[in-house]
Protein backbone atom coordinates (compact mmCIF):
# COMPACT_ATOMS: atom_id res chain seq x y z
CA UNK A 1 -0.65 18.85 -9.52
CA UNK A 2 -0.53 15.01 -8.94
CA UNK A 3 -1.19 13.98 -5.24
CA UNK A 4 -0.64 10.50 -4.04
CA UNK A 5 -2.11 11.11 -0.12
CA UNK A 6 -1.22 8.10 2.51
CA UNK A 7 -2.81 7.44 5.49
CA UNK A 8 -3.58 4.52 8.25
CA UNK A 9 0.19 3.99 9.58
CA UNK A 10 1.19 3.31 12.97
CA UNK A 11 2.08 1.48 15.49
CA UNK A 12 0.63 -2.13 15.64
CA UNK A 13 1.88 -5.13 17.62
CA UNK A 14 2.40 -8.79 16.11
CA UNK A 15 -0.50 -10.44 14.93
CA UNK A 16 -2.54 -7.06 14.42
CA UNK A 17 -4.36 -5.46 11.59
CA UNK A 18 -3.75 -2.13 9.77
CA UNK A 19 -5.92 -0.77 6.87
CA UNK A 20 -3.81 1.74 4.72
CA UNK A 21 -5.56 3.97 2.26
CA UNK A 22 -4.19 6.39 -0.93
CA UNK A 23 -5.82 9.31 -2.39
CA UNK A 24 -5.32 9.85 -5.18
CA UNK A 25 -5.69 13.30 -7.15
CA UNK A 26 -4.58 15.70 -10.44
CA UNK A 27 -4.33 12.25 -12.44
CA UNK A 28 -6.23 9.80 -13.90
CA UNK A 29 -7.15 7.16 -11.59
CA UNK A 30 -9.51 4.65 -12.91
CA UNK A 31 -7.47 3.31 -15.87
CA UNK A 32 -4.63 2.87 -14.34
CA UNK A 33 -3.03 0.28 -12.04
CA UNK A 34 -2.29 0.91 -8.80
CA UNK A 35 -0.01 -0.47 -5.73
CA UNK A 36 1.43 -0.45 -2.33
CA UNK A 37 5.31 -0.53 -1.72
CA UNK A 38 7.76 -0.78 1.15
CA UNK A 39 11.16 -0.02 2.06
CA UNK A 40 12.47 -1.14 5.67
CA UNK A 41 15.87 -0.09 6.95
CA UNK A 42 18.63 -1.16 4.78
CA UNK A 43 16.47 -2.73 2.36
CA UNK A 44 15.54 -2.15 -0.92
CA UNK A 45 12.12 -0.80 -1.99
CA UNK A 46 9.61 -4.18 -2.75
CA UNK A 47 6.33 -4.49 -4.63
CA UNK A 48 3.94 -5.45 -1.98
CA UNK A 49 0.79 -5.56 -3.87
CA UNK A 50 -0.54 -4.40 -7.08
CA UNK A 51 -4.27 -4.30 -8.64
CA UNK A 52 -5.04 -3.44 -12.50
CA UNK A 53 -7.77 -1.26 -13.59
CA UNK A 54 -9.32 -4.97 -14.23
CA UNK A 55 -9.16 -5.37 -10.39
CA UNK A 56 -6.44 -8.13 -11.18
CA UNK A 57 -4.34 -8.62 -7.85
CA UNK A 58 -0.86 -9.68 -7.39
CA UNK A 59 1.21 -10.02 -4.01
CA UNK A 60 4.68 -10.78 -3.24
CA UNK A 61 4.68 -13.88 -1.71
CA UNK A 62 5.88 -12.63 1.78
CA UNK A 63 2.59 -11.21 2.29
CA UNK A 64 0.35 -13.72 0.91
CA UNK A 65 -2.81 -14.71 2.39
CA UNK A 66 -2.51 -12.00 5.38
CA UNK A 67 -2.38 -8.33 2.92
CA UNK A 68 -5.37 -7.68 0.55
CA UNK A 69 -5.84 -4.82 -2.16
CA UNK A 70 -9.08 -2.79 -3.20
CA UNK A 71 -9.80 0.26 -4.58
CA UNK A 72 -12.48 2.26 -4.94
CA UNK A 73 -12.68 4.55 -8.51
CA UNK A 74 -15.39 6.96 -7.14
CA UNK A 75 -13.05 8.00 -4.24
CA UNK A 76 -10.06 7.79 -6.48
CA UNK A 77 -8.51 5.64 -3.29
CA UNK A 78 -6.75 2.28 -3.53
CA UNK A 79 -6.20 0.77 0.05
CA UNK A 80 -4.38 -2.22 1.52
CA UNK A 81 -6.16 -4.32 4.69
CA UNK A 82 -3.01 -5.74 6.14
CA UNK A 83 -3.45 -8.91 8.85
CA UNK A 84 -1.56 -10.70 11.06
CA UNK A 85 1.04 -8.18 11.08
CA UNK A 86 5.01 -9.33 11.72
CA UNK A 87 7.94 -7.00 12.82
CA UNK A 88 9.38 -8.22 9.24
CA UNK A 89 6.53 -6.06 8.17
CA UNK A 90 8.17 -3.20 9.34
CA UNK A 91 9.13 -0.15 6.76
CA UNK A 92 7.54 3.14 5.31
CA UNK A 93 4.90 2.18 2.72
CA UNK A 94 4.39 3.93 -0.45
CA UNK A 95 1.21 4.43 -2.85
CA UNK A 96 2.44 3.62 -6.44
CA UNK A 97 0.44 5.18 -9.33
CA UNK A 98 0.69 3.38 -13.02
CA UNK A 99 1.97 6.43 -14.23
CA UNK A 100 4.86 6.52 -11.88
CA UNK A 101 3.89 9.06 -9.39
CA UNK A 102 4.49 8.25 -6.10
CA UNK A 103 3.25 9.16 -2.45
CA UNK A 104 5.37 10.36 0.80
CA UNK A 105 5.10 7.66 1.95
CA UNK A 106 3.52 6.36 5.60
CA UNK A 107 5.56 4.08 8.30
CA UNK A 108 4.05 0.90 9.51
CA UNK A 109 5.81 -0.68 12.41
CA UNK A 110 4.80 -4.18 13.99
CA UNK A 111 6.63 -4.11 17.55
CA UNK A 112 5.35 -5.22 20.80
């Protein structure tokens, strides 16, 4: 049974950090990319940021310079460090595995 686990949402005001982490289990992990996605209210679901089995990156631009990607192939977990946090970074986050399998899901909200 493929898992995709989420963790590290919450509540953050502007200008904060969050660290969000996936584990990842029943599927192969290491040769496959991985990434993060949102959805916020109303909106559709967006690439936030991807990173090969290569440990190639890519962002969308909105989150440039503040969100970075890792993961770790021991742990089977792919995480994303998120800085300087913005209410536009509001929505519910989901691990995306290369395969297509995707988590719940975990809600970041930036608010003061």
């Amino acid at each position: 049974q493929v898992q995709l686990v989420e963790s590290g949402g919450g509540l953050v005001q502007p200008g904060g950090s969050l660290r969000l982490a996936c584990a990842a289990s029943g599927v192969a992990f290491d040769f496959h990319t991985m990434g993060w996605y949102r959805q916020a209210p109303g909106k559709e679901r967006e690439l936030v940021a991807s990173i090969t089995r290569t440990y190639e990156t890519n962002f969308a631009d909105s989150v440039k310079g503040r969100f970075a990607i890792s993961r770790d192939n021991v742990k089977n977990t792919v995480y994303l460090q998120m800085n300087s946090l913005k209410p536009e970074d509001t929505a519910v986050y989901y691990c995306w595995h290369g395969a297509n399998y995707w988590g719940k899901g975990t809600l970041v909200t930036v608010s003061s």
